[in-house]
PDB file of N, CA and C in Angstrom:
ATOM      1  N   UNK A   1      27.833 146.085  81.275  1.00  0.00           N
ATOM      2  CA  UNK A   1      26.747 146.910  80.829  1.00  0.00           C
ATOM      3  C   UNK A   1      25.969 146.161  79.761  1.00  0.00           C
ATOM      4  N   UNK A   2      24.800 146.357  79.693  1.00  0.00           N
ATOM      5  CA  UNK A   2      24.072 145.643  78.896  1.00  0.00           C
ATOM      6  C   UNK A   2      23.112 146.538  78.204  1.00  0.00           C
ATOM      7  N   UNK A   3      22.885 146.859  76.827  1.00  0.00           N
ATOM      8  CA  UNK A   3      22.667 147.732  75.553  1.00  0.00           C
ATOM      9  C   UNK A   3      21.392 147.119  75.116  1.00  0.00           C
ATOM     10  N   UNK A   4      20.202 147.540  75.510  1.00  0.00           N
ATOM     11  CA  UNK A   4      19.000 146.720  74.629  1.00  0.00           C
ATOM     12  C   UNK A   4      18.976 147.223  72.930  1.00  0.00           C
ATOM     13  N   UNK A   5      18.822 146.879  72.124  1.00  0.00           N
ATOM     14  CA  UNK A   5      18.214 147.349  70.952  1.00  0.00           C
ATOM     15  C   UNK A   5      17.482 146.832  70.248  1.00  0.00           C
ATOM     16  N   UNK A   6      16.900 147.524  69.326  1.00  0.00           N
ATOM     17  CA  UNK A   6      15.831 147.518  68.518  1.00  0.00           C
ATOM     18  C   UNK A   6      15.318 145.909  67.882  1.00  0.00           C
ATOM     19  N   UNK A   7      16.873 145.639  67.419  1.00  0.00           N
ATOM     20  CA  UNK A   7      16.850 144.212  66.529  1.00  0.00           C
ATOM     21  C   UNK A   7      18.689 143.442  67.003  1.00  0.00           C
ATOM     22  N   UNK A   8      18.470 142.382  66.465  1.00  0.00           N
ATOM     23  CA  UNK A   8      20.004 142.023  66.959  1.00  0.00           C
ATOM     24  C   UNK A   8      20.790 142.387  65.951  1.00  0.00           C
ATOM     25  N   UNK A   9      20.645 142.757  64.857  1.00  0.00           N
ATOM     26  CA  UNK A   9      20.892 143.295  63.498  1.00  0.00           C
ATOM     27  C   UNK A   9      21.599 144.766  64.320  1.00  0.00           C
ATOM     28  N   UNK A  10      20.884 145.322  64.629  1.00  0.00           N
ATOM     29  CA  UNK A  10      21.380 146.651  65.751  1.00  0.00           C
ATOM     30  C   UNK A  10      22.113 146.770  66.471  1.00  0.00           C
ATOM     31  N   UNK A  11      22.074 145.907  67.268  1.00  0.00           N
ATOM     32  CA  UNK A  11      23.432 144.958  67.917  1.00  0.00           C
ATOM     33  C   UNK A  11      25.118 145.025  67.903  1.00  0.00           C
ATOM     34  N   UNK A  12      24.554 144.186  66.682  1.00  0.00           N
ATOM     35  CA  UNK A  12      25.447 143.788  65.607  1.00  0.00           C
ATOM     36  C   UNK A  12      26.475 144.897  65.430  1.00  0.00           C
ATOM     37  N   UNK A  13      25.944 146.013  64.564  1.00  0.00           N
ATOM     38  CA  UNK A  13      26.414 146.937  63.856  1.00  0.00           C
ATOM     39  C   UNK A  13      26.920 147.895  64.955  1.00  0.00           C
ATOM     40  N   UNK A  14      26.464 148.161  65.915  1.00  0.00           N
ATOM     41  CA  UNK A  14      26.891 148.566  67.076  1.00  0.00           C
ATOM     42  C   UNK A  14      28.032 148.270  67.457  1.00  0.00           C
ATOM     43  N   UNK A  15      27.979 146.947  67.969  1.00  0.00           N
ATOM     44  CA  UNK A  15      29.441 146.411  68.350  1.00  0.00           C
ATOM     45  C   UNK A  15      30.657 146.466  67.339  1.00  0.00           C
ATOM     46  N   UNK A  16      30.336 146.012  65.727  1.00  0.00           N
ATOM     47  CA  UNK A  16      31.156 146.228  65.232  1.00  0.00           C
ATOM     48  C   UNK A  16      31.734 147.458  64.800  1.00  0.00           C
ATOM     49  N   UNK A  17      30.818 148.372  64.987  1.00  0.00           N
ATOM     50  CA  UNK A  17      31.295 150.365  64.822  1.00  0.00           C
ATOM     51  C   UNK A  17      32.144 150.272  66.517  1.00  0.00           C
ATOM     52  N   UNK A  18      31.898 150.171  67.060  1.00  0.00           N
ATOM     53  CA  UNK A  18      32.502 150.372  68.278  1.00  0.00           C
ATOM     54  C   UNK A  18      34.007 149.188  68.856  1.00  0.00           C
ATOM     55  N   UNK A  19      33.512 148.409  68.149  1.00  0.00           N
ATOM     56  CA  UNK A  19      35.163 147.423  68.495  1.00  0.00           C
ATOM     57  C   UNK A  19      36.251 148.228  67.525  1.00  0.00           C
ATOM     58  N   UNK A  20      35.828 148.713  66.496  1.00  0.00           N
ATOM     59  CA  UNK A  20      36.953 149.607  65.507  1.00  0.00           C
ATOM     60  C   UNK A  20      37.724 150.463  66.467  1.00  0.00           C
ATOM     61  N   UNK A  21      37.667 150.735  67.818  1.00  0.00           N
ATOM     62  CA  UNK A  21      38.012 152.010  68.347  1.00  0.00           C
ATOM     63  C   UNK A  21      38.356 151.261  69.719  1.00  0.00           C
ATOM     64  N   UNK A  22      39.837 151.342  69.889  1.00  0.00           N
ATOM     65  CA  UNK A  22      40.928 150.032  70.506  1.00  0.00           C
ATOM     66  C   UNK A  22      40.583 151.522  71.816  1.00  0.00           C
ATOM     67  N   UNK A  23      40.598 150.866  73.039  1.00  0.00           N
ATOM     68  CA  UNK A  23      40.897 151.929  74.424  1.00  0.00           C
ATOM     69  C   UNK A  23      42.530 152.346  74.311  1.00  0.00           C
ATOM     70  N   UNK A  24      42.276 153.499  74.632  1.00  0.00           N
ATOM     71  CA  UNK A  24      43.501 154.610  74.690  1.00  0.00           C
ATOM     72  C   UNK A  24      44.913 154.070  75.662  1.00  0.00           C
ATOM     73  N   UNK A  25      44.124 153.085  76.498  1.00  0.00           N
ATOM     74  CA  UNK A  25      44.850 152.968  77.791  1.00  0.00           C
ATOM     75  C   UNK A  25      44.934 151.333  77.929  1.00  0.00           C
ATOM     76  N   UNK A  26      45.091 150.499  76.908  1.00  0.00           N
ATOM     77  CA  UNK A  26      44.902 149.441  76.269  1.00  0.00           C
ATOM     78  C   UNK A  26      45.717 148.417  78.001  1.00  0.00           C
ATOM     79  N   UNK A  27      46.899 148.887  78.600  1.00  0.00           N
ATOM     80  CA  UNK A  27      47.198 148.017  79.569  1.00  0.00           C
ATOM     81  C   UNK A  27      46.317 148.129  80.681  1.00  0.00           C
ATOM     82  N   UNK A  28      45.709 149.475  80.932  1.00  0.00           N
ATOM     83  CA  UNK A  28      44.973 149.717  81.895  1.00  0.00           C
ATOM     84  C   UNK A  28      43.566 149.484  81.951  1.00  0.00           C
ATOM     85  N   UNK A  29      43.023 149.067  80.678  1.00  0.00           N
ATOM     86  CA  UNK A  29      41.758 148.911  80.852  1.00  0.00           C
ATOM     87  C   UNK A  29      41.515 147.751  79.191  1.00  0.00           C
ATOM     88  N   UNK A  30      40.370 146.845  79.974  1.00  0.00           N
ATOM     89  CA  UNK A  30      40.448 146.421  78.883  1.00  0.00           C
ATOM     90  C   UNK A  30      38.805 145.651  78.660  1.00  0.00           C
ATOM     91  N   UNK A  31      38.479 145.892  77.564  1.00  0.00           N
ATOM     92  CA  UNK A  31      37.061 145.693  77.106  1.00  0.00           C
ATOM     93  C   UNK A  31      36.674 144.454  75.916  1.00  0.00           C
ATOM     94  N   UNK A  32      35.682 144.120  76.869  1.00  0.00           N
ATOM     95  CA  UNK A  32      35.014 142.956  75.868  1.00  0.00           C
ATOM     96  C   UNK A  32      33.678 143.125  75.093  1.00  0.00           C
ATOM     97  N   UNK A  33      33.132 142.902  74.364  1.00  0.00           N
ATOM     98  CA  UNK A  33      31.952 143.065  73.564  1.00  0.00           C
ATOM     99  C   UNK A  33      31.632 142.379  72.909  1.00  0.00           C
ATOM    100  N   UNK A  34      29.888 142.011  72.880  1.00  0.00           N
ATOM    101  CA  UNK A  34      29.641 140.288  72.668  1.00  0.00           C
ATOM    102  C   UNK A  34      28.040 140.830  72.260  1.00  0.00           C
ATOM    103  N   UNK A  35      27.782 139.948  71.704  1.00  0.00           N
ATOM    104  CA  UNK A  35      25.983 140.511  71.315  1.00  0.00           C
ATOM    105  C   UNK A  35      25.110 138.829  71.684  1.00  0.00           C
ATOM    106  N   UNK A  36      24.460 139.571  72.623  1.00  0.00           N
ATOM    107  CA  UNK A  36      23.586 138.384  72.818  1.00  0.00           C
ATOM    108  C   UNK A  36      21.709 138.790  72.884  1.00  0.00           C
ATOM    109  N   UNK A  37      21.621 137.869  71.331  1.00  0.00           N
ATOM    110  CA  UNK A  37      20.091 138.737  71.026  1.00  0.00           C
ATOM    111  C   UNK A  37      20.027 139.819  70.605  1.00  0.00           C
ATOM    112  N   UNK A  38      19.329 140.964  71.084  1.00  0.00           N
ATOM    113  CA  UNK A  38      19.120 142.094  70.558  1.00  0.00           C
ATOM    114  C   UNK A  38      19.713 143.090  71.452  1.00  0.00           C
ATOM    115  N   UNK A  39      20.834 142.723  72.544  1.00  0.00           N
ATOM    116  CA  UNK A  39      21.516 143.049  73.645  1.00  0.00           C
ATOM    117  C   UNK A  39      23.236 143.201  72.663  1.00  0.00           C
ATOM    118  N   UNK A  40      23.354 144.256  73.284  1.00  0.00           N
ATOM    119  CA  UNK A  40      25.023 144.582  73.195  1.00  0.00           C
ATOM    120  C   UNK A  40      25.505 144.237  74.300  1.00  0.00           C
ATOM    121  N   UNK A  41      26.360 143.748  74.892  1.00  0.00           N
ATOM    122  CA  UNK A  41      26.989 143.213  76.287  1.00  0.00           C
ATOM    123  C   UNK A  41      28.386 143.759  76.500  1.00  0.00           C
ATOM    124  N   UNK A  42      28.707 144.929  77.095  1.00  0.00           N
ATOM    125  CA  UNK A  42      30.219 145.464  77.445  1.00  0.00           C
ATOM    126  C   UNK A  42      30.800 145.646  78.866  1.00  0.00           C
ATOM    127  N   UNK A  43      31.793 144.763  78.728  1.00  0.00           N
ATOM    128  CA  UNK A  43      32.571 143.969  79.747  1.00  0.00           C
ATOM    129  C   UNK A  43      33.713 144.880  80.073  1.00  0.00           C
ATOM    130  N   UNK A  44      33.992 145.619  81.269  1.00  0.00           N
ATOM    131  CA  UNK A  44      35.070 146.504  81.599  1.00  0.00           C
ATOM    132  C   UNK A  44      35.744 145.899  82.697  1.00  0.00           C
ATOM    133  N   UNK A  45      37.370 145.899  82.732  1.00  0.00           N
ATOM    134  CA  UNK A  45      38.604 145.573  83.670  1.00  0.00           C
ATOM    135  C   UNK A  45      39.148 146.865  83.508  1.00  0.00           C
ATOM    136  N   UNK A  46      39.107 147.604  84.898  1.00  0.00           N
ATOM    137  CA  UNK A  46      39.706 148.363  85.166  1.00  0.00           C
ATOM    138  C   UNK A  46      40.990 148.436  86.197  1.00  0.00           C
ATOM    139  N   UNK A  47      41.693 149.524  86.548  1.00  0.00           N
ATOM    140  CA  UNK A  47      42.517 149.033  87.570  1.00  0.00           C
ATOM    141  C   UNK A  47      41.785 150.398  88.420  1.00  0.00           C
ATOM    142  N   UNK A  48      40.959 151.263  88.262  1.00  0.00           N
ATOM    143  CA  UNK A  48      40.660 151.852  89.724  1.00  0.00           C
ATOM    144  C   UNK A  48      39.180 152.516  88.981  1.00  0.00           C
ATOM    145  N   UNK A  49      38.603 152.531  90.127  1.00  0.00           N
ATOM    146  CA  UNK A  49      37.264 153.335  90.268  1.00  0.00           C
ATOM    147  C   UNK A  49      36.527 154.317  88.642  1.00  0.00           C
ATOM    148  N   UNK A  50      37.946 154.865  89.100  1.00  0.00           N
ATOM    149  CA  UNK A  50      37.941 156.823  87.993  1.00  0.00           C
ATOM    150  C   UNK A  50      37.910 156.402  86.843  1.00  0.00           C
ATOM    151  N   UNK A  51      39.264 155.313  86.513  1.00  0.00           N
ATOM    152  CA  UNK A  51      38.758 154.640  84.718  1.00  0.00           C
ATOM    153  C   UNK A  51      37.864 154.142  84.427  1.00  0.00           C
ATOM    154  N   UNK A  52      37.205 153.436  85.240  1.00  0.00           N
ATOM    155  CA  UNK A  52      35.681 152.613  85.071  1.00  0.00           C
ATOM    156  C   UNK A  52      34.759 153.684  84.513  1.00  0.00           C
ATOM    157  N   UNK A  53      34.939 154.872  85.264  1.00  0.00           N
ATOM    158  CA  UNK A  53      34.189 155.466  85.074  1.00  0.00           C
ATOM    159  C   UNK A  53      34.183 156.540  83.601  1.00  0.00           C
ATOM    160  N   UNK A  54      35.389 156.761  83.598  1.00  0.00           N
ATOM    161  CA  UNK A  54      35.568 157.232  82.008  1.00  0.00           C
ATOM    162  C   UNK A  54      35.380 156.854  81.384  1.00  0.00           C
ATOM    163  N   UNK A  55      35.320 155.565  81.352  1.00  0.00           N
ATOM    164  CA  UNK A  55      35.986 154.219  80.276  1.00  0.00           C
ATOM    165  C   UNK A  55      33.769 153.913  80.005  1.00  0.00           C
ATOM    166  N   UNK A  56      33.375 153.983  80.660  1.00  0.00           N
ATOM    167  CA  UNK A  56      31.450 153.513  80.907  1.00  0.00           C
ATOM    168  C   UNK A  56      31.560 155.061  79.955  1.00  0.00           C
ATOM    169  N   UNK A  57      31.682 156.305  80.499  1.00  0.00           N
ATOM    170  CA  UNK A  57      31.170 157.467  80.057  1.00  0.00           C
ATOM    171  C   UNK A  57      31.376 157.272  78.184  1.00  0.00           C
ATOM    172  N   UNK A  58      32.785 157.261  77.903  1.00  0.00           N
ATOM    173  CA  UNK A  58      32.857 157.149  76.858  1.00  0.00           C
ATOM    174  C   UNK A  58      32.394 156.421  75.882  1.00  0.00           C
ATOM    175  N   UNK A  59      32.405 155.120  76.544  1.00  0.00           N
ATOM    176  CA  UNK A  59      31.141 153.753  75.665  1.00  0.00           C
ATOM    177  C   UNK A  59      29.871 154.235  75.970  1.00  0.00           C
ATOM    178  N   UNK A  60      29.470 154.947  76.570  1.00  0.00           N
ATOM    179  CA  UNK A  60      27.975 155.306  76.392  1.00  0.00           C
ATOM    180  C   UNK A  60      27.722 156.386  75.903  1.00  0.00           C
ATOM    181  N   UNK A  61      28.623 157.487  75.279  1.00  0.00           N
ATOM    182  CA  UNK A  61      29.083 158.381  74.333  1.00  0.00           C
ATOM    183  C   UNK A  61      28.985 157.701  73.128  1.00  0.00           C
ATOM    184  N   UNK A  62      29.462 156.819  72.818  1.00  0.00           N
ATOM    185  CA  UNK A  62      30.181 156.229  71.565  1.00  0.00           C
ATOM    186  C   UNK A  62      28.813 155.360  71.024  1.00  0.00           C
ATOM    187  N   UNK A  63      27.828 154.353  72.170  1.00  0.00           N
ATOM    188  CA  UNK A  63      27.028 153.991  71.996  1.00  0.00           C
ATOM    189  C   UNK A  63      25.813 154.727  71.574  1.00  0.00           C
ATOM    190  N   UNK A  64      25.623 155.898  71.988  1.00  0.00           N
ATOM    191  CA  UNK A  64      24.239 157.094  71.631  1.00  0.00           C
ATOM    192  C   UNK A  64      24.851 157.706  70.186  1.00  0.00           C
ATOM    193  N   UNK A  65      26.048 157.406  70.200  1.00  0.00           N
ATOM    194  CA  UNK A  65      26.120 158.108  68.473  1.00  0.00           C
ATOM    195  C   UNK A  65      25.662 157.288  67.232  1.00  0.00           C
ATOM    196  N   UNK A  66      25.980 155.734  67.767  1.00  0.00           N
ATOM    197  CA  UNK A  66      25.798 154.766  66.977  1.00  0.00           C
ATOM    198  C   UNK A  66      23.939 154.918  67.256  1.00  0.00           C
ATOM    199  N   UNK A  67      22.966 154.808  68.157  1.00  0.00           N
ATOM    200  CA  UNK A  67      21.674 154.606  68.026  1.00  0.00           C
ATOM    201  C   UNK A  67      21.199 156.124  67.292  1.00  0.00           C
ATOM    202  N   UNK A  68      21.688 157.096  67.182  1.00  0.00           N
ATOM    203  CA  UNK A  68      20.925 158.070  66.856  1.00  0.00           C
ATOM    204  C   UNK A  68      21.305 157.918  65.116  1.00  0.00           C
ATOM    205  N   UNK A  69      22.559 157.642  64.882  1.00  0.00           N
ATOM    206  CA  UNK A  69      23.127 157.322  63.780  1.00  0.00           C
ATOM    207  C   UNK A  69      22.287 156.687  62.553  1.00  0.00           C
ATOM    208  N   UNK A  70      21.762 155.420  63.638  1.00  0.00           N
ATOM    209  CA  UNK A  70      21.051 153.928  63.009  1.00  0.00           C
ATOM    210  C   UNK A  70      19.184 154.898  62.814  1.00  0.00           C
ATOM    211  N   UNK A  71      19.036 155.317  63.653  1.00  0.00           N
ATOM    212  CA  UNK A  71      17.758 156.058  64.027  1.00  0.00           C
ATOM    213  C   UNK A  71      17.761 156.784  62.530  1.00  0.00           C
ATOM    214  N   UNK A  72      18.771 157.692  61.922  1.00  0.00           N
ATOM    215  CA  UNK A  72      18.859 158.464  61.107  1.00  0.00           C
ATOM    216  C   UNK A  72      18.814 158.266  59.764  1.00  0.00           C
ATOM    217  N   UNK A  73      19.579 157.124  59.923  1.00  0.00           N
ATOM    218  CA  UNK A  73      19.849 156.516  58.607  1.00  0.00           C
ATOM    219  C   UNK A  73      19.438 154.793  58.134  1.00  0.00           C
ATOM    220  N   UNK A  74      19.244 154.391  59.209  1.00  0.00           N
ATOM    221  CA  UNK A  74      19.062 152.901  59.126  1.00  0.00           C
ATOM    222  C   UNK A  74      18.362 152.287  58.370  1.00  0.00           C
ATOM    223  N   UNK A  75      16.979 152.483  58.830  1.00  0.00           N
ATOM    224  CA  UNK A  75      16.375 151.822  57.942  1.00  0.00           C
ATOM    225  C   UNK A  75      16.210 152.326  56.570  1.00  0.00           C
ATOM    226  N   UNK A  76      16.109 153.356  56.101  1.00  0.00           N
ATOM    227  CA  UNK A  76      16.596 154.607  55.051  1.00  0.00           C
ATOM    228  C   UNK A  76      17.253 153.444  54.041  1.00  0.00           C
ATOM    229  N   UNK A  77      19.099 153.621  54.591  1.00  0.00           N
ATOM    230  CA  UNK A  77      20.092 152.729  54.489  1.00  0.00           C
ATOM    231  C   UNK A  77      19.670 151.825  53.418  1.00  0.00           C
ATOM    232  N   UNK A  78      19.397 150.811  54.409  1.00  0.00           N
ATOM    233  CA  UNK A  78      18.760 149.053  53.874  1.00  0.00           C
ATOM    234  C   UNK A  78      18.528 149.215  52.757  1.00  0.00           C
ATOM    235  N   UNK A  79      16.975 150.237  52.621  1.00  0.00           N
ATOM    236  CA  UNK A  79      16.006 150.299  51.872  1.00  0.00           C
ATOM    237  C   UNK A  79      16.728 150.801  50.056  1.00  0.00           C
ATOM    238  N   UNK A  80      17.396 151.650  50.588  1.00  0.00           N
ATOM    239  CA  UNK A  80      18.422 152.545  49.446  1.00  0.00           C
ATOM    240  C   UNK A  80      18.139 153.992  49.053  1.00  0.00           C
ATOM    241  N   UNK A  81      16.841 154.449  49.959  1.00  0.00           N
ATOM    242  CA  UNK A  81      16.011 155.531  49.979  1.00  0.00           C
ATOM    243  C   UNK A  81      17.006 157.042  51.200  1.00  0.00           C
ATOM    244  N   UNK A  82      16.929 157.968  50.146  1.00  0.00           N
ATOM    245  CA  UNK A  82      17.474 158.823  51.091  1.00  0.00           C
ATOM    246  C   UNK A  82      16.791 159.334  52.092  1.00  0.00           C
ATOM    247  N   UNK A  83      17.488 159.812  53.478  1.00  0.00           N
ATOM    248  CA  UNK A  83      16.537 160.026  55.160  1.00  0.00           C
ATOM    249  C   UNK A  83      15.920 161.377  54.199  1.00  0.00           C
ATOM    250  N   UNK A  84      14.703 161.831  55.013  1.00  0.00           N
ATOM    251  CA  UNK A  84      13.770 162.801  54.754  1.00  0.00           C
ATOM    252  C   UNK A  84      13.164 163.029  55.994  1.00  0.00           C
ATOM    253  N   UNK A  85      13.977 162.691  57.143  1.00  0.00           N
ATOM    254  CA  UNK A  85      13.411 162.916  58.737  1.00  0.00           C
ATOM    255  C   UNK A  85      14.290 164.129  59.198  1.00  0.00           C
ATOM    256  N   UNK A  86      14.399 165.247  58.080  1.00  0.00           N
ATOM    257  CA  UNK A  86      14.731 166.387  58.504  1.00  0.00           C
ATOM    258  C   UNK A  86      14.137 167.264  58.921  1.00  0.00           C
TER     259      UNK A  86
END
């Protein structure tokens, strides 16, 4: 799967919020994550169909929390200014 974002800075922070969080099923499935550019890149070994498919659902769960997250607070963040996009 391949993750466009904003900046590679975005990326970045992405992958590293999301490598914190080891798969449940660590013999059965197993995931790689790599940032190339402003691209998140996630690499799935599954052993059947159904985990692939959990295993995608949940990283793309996990991934929309992190962009709405960054959306919310990000540049805010950096700056040191509290969000006011309430």
């Amino acid at each position: 799967m391949r993750i466009p974002f904003a900046s590679e800075k975005h990326a970045n922070i992405a992958k590293q919020v999301i490598d914190v969080d080891r798969e449940l099923q660590p013999e059965v499935v197993k995931r790689t994550l790599t940032v190339e550019g402003n691209t998140l890149v996630a690499t799935f070994t599954t052993l059947t169909v159904r985990l692939a498919r959990l295993t995608s659902n949940a990283f793309l769960e996990n991934v929309d929390l992190v962009v709405r997250t960054i959306g919310e607070f990000g540049e805010d963040a950096e700056r040191g200014a509290p969000s006011t996009s309430r």
